[in-house]
Structure formats: C-alpha cells, structure tokens
Protein backbone atom coordinates (compact mmCIF):
# COMPACT_ATOMS: atom_id res chain seq x y z
CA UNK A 1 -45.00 0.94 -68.44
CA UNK A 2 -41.69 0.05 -70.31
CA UNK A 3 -38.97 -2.45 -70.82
CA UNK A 4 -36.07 -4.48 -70.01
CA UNK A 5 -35.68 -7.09 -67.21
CA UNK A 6 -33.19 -7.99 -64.75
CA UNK A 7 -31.37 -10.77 -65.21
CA UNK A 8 -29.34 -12.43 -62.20
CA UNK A 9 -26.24 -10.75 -61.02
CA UNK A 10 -25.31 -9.92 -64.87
CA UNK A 11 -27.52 -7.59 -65.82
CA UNK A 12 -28.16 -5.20 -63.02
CA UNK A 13 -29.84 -2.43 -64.61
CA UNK A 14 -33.58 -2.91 -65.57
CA UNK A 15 -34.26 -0.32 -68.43
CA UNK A 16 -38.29 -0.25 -69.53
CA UNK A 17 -40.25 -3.38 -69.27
CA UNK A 18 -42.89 -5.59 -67.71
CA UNK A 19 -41.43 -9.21 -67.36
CA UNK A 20 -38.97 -11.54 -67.95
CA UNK A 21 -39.33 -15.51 -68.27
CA UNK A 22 -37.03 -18.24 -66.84
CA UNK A 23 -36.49 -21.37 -68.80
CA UNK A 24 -35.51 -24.62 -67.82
CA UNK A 25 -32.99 -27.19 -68.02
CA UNK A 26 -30.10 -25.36 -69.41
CA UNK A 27 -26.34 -25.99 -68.62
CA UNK A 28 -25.29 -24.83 -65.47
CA UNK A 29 -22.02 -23.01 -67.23
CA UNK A 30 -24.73 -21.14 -70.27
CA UNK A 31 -26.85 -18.76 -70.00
CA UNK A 32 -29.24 -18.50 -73.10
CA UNK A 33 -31.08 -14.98 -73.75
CA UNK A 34 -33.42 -14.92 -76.32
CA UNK A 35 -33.66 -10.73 -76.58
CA UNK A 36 -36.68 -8.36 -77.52
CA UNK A 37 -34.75 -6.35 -80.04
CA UNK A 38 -31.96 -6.84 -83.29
CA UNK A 39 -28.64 -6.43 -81.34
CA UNK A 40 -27.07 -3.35 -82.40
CA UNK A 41 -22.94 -2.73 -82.53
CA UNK A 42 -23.50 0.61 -81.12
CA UNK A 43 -24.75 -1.13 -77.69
CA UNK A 44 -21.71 -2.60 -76.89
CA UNK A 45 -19.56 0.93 -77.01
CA UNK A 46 -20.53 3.50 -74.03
CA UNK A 47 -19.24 6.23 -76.10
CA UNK A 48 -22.64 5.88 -78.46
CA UNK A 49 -25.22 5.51 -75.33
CA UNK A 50 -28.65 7.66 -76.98
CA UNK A 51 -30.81 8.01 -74.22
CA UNK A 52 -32.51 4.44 -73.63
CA UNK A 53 -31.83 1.70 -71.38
CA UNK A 54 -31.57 -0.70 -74.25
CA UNK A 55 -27.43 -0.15 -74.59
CA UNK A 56 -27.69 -0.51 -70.59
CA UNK A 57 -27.86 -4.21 -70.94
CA UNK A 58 -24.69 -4.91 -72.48
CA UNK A 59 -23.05 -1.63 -70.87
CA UNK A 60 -23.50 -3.94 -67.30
CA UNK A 61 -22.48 -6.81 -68.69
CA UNK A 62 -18.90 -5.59 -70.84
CA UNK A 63 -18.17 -2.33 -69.40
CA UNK A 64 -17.58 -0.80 -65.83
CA UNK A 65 -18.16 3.08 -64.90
CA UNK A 66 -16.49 5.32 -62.13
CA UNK A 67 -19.75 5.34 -60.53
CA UNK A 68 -22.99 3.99 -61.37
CA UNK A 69 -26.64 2.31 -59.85
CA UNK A 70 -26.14 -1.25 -58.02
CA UNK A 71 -29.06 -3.15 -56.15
CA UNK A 72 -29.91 -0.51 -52.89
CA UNK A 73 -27.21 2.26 -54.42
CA UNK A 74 -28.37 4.50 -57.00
CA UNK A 75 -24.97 5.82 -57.15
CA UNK A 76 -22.55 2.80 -56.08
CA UNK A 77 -18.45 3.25 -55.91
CA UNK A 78 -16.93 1.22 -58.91
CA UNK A 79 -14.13 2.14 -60.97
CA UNK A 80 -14.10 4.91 -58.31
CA UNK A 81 -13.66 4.06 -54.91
CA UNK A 82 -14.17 7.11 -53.93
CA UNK A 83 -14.87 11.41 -54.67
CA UNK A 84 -15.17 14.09 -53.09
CA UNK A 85 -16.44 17.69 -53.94
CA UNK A 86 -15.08 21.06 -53.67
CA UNK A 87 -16.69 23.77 -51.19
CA UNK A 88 -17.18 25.82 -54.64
CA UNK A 89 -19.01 23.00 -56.51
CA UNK A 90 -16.42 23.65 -59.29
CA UNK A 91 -14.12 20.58 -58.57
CA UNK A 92 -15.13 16.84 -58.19
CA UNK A 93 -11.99 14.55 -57.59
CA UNK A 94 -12.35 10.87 -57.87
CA UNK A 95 -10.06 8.46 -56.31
CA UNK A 96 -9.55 4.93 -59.05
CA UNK A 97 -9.22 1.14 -58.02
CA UNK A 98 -5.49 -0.14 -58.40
CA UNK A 99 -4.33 -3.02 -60.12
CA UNK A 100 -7.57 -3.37 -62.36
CA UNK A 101 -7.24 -4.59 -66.03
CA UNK A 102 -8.89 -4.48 -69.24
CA UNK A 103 -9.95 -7.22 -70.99
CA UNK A 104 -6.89 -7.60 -73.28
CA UNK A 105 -4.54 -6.95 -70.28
CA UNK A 106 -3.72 -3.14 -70.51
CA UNK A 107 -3.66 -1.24 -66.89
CA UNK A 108 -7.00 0.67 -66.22
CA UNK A 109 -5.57 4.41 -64.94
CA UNK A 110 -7.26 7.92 -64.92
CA UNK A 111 -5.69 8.52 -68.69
CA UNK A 112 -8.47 5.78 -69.85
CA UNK A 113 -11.55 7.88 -67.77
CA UNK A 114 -9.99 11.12 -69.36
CA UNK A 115 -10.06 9.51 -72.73
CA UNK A 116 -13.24 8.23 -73.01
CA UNK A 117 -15.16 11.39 -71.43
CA UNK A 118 -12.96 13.30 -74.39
CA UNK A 119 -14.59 10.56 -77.05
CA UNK A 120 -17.87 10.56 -75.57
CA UNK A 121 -20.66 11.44 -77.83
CA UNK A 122 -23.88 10.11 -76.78
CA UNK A 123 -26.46 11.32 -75.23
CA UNK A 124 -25.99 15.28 -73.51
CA UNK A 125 -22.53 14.95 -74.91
CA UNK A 126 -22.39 18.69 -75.46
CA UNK A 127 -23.79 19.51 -72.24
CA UNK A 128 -21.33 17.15 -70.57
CA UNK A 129 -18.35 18.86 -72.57
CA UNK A 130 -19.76 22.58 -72.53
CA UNK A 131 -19.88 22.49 -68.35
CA UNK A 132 -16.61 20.42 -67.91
CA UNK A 133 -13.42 22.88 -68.14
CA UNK A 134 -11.37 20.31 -68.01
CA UNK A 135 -10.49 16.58 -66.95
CA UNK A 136 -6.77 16.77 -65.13
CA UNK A 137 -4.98 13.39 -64.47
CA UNK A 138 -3.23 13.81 -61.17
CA UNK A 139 -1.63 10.43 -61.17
CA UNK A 140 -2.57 7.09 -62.81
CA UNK A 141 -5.04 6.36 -60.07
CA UNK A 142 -6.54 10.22 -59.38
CA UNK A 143 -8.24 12.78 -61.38
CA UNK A 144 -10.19 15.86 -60.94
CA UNK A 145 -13.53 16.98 -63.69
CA UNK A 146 -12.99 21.28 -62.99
CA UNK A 147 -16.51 22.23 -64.11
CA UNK A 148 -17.27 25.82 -65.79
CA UNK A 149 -19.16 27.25 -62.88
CA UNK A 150 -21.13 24.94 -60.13
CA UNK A 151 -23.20 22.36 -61.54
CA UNK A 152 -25.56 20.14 -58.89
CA UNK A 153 -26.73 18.00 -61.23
CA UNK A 154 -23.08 17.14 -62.83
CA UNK A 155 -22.96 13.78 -61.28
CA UNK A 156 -26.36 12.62 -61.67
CA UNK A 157 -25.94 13.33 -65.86
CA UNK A 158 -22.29 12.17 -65.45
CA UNK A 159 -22.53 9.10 -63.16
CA UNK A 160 -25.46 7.78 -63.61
CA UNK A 161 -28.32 5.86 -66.70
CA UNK A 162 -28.50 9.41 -68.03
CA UNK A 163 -25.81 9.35 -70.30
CA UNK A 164 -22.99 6.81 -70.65
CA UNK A 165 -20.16 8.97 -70.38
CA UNK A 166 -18.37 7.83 -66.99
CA UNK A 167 -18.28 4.09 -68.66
CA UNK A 168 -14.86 3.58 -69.06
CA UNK A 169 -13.06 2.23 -72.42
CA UNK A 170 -9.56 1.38 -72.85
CA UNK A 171 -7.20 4.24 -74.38
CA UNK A 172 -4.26 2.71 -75.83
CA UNK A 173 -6.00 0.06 -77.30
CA UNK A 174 -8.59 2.16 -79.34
CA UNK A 175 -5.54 4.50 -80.02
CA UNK A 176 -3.87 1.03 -81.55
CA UNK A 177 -6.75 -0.59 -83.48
CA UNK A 178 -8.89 2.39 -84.50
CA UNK A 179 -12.38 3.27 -83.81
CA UNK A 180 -13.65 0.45 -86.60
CA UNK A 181 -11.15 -2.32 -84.96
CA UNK A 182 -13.22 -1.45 -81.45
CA UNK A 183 -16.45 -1.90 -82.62
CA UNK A 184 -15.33 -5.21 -84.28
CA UNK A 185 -13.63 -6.29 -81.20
CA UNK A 186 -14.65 -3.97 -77.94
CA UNK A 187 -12.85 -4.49 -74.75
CA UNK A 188 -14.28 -3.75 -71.23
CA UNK A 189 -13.72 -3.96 -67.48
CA UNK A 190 -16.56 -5.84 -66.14
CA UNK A 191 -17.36 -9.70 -65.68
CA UNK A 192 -18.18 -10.51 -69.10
CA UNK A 193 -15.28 -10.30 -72.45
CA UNK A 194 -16.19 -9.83 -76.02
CA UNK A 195 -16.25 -13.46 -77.91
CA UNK A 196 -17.95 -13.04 -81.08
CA UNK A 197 -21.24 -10.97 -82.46
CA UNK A 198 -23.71 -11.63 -85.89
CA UNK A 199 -25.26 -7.72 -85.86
CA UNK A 200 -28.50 -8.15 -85.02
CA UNK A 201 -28.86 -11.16 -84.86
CA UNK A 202 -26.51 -12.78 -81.62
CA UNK A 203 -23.68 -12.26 -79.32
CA UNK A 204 -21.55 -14.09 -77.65
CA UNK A 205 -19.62 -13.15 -74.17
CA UNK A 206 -17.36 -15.22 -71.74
CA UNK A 207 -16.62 -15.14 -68.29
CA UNK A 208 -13.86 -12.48 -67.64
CA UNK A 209 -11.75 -14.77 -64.91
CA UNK A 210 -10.19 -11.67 -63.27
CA UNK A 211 -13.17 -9.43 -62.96
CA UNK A 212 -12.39 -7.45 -59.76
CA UNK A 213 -15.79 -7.27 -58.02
CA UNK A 214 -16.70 -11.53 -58.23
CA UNK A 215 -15.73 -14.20 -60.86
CA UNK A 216 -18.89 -14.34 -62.81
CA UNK A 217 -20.60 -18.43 -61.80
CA UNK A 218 -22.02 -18.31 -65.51
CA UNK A 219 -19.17 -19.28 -67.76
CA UNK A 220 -20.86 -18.34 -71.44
CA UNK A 221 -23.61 -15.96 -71.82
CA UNK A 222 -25.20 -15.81 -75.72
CA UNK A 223 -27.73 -12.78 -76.45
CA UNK A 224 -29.95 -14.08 -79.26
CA UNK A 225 -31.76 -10.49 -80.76
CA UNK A 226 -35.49 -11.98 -81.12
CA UNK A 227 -37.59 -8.98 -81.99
CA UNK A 228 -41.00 -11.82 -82.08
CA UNK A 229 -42.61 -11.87 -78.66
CA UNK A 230 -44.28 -15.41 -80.29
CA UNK A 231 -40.73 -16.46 -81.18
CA UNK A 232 -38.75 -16.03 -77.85
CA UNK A 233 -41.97 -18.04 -75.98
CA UNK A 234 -41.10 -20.91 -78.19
CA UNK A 235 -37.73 -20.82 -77.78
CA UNK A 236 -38.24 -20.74 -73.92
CA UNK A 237 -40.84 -23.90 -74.66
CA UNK A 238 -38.19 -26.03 -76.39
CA UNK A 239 -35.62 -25.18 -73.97
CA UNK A 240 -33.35 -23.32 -76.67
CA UNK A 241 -33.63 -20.19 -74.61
CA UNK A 242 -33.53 -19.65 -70.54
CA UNK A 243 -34.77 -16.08 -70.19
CA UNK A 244 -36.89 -13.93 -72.46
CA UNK A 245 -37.48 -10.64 -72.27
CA UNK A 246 -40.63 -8.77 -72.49
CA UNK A 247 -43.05 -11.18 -72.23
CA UNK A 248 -46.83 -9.01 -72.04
CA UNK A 249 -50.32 -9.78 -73.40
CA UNK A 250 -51.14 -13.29 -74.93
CA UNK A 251 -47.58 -14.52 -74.27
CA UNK A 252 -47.31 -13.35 -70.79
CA UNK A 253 -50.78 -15.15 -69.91
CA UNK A 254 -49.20 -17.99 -71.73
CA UNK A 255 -45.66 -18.09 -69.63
CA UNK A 256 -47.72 -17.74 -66.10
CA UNK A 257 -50.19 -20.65 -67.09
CA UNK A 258 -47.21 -23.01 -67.90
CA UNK A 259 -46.15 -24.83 -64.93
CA UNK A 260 -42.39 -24.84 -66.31
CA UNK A 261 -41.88 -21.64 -66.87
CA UNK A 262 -42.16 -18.70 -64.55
CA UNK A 263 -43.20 -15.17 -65.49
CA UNK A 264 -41.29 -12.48 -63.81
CA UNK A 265 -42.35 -9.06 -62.82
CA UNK A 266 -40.58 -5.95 -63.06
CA UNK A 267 -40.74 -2.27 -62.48
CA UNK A 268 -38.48 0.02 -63.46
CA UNK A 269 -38.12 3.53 -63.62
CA UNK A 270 -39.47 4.66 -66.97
CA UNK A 271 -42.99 5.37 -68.35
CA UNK A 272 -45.03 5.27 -71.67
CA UNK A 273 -47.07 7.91 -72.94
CA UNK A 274 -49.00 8.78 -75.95
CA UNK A 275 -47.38 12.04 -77.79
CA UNK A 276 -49.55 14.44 -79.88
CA UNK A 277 -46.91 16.40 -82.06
CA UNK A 278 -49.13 18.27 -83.44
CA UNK A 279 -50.03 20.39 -80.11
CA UNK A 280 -47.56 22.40 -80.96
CA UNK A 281 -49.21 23.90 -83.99
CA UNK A 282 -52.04 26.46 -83.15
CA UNK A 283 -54.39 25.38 -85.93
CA UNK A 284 -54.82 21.83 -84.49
CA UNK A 285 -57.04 20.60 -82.55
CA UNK A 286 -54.45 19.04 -80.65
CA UNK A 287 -53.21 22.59 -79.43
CA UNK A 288 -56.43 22.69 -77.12
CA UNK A 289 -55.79 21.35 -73.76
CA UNK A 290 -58.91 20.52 -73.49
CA UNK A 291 -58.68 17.90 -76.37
CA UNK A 292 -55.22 16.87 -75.03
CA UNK A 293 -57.10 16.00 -71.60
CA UNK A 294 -60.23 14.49 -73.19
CA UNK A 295 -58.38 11.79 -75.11
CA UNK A 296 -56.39 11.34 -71.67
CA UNK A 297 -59.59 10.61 -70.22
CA UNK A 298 -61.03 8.78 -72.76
CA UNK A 299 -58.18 5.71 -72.67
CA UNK A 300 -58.88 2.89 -70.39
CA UNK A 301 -55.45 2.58 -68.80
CA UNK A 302 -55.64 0.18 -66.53
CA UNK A 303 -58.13 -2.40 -69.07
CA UNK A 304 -54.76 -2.11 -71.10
CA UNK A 305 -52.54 -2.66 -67.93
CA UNK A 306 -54.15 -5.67 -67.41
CA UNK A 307 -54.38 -6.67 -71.02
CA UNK A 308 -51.32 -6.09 -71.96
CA UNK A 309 -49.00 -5.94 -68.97
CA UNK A 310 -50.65 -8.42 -66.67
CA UNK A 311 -51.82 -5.53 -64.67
CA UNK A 312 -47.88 -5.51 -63.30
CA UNK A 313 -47.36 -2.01 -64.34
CA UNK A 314 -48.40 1.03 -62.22
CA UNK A 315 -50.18 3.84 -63.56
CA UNK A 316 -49.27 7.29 -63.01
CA UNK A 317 -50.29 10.88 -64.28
CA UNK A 318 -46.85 12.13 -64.62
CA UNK A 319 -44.20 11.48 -67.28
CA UNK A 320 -41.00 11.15 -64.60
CA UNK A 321 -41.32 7.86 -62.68
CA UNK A 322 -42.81 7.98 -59.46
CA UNK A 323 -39.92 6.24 -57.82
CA UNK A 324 -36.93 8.72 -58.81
CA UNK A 325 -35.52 10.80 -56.09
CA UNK A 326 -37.73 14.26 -55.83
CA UNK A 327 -40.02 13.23 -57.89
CA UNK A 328 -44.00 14.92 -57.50
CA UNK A 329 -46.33 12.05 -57.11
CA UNK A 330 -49.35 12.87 -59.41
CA UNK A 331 -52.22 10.99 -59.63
CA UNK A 332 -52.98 8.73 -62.46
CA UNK A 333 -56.25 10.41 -64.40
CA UNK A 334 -59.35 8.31 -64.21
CA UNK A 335 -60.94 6.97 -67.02
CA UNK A 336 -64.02 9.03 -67.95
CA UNK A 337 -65.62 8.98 -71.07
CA UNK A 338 -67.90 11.15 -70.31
CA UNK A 339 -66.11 14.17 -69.12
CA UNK A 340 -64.02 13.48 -72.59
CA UNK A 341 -67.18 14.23 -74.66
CA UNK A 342 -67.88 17.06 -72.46
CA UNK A 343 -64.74 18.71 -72.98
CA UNK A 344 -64.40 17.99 -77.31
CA UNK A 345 -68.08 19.54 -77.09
CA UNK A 346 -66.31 22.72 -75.25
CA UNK A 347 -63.21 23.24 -77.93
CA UNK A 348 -65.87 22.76 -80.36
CA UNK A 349 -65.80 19.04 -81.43
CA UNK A 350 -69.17 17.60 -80.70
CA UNK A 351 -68.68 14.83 -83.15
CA UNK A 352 -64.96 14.28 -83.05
CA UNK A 353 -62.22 15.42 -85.89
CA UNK A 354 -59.60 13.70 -87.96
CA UNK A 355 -56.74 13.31 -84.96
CA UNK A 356 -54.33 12.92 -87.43
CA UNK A 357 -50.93 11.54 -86.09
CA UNK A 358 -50.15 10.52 -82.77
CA UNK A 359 -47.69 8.21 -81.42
CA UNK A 360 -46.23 6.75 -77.80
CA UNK A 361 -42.79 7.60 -76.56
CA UNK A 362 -41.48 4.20 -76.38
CA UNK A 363 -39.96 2.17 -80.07
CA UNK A 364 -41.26 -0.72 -79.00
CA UNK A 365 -45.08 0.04 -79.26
C-alpha cells in the first residue's frame, strides 16, 4: 500500500499510493492538481531528495537525470544517451545529449552532471561520494564516474528513485545566484519551468517550449498542496481541481459512485508496514518474535484493503515490493486470530500487555 499517482505524460513516476481522480471541464491549456501534501521548497531541488517518492513528482516535472525510469524502462537513456562500463567495474562513462538547454538558456555539458553529483546531499549521499573516486569531464558532452573498487549496484543507487543524485542542476547559474537565489527561483531541464511558488501552499509551472524529448500539450500546470482528503474531493466536485491525489476510504467510494468523476487505480512499487521500535530492546515484549508474528496475524489486512484502499492494493508478506527486479515473492500472512492468542499465551501473555508505541512506515498514516 502507498502513495502518489501518475499523472499523464507529466508526471511519470508513481511514488506510494492507491488512486488518483480526474476532474472535469477544465481548460484544455491548465492542468489543476489539487495535492495530498503542503508543497515543500526542498522538492523542487534534486540535491535535497530524502528517500521518498514525494520530491519525485516535481523532480519529473522540472528536472531531467542522465538516466532514470520511463513507462517499460526502468533505466531509460535521458540526459545520457548512452554508457558503457569498464571490464573492471571501476569505470562507467556516459555519453551527454548536445545542444540541450536549461531553463534560463545556459548550455547543459558534463561540468553541470559533475557539479551537481559534487553538491548532492540527499539521500546515500555519503555512500554515493565514499565509492566514487572521482567524476572526470572528458569534454563538454563526455564524462567518466572512476569508482573506489567495483560497485554492481552503483547505477541502480546512482541512476535510479533511490537517490536523486544523477538529476542534473545548472552550474553556473547556482554559482551566480547562490544556493538561497535557487531555491527561490530553481531552473531545470525538463518540460515544465519554474513560474512562481506559495510554500506549502501552491506552485505554479509553464510549458518549457524547447524541452528536447516533446513540447509539453499542457501549457500551465498549478500544484495546489491540499493535505484534506475531504478538501481535494470538493475541489474535484466544483471543478476547481482536475486530478486529486490519494483518494482511499470514504472519498474513494465517493469519487467511483460519481458518474463525473473517475477513480483511478494505481500500484506502485512501495509498501506499508506497521514498525515496533521497541523490538529492539530485550525487556519488551515486542523483542519476542512470537508477539511480533501474533499481532501480524491478528490484523485483518485485506478488511482494511478493501476499506481503505478499495481493495486496489496487493498484499504481500515482505517489506520490498513484489514487482522490483530479484525480488523473493513471500506470501502475504493470513489473518488468524487464533494462532495470535496461541502464540501471546506461549511468550507468556495470556491476557495481552501494554504494547506501548508502534507506528507504520509511511507519514501519511
């Protein structure tokens, strides 16, 4: 179970969510999102990616990477047409599109990749910057990462929703205005410039005319952060919004029994799980696997699937999605009450105990 939709071509990453909701009778140049979450100015600079697929939206819709997933490619050619790797595994060389430009006009050239690996601190930063030896501009439109001994995984944290850090930001201007005068005005390479942004509250983005892959067909896109599920459905009913994101339990029932609107499923690769912190003290009861698989057993999953989620998400008993490459399929655990009080009666809980604190992985529980 998680969250985030995809949205036409703009959006093309889905990050953790259930559904998204299509509104009606919009202009045909607007695009109207009325978002689950306060906007923050950290999502709009790759540098600052911290782990989630939140940032992800606006990463897709401002920014371009070297490499990363595109409907049918997990790792798709972008800003780098193409790479190669050394017979060592120490050396990955990457080959740059010519003749692309930022969003304010400046050349994009292997400099501006260098650079913003160098400024990257997000997410595995210092894993990223511990294994790299070094970043080494061949020409404007070549470099070469020289790792510290042979890495397999270095492009899948490198080039792909992992991290941010092959998303590429423009050098000179961030050298000019200063790391404040970015995140006040933040430039990018994909189909969608910078117009305005309220923190939190809305943002504003128009069509970049020269984007290199397609001109974008939607002219103005506005993000409205709407953290109320009850708010963004009425905004969808009065025709203020055209897509909504996260639409689950009373809402969601509400959207799919409204003839106007249409509810949306989506499943991406991310799960939720309940986390007992306390397991890793020996004088809880949490530190018991056997009271760790009871309580397991004892939620109704699939009741809250359906509740909840509209019975669109699929259960699992692992905490890596199913659908990513090597993945081990495990089985969803059943629900079974009574093999839960079986098992507190074993660690010696007939009657149950205080369970303290527990919480799910995801912030938007």
């Amino acid at each position: 179970m998680g969250k985030r939709a995809l949205v036409s071509f703009l959006f093309l990453i889905v990050g953790l969510s259930g559904a998204e909701v299509r509104g009606q009778g919009r202009p045909p140049d607007q695009l109207t999102i009325a978002f689950d979450a306060s906007i923050a100015t950290s999502f709009l600079d790759p540098a600052e990616t911290p782990g989630i697929g939140t940032p992800f939206v606006f990463l897709y819709a401002m920014h371009d990477a070297l490499i990363k997933p595109l409907p049918g490619n997990g790792m798709a050619p972008c800003l780098a047409e193409s790479w190669t790797e050394s017979a060592d595994g120490l050396v990955y060389e990457f080959k740059l599109r010519e003749g692309l430009k930022f969003h304010n006009g400046d050349p994009f050239t292997a400099e501006d990749v260098k650079f913003s690996f160098q400024r990257y601190k997000g997410t595995s930063s210092k894993l990223l910057h511990d294994r790299v030896k070094s970043v080494d501009v061949v020409d404007p439109h070549r470099l070469r990462f020289v790792l510290q001994e042979p890495w397999p995984d270095f492009l899948v944290f490198y080039a792909t929703p992992a991290t941010g850090a092959a998303w590429v930001v423009p050098r000179k201007y961030i050298e000019k205005v200063g790391e404040e005068g970015f995140k006040r005005q933040p430039v990018g390479l994909d189909p969608y410039r910078f117009v305005r942004m309220t923190p939190g509250v809305e943002l504003v983005l128009e069509a970049n005319e020269q984007y290199w892959r397609k001109k974008p067909t939607i002219k103005t896109v506005v993000i409205k952060g709407i953290p109320d599920r009850t708010t963004r459905l009425a905004m969808l009913k009065t025709g203020e919004a055209d897509l909504a994101y996260l639409m689950i339990g009373v809402e969601a029932a509400t959207v799919k029994a409204d003839p106007k609107l249409r509810l949306a499923q989506v499943i991406p690769a991310a799960t939720w799980w309940l986390e007992f912190p306390e397991q890793w003290n020996p004088k809880s009861p949490w530190h018991d696997r056997r009271v760790r698989l009871a309580a397991t057993l004892a939620v109704d999953a699939q009741s809250i699937n359906v509740a909840e989620r509209m019975g669109f998400s699929r259960l699992t008993g692992s905490i890596i999605p199913s659908v990513l490459d090597f993945a081990l399929r495990i089985e969803p655990y059943p629900h079974d009450p009574d093999r839960a009080r079986r098992l507190l009666a074993e660690a010696g809980y007939p009657n149950g105990f205080d369970a303290g604190d527990f919480r799910t992985t995801s912030e938007f529980s």
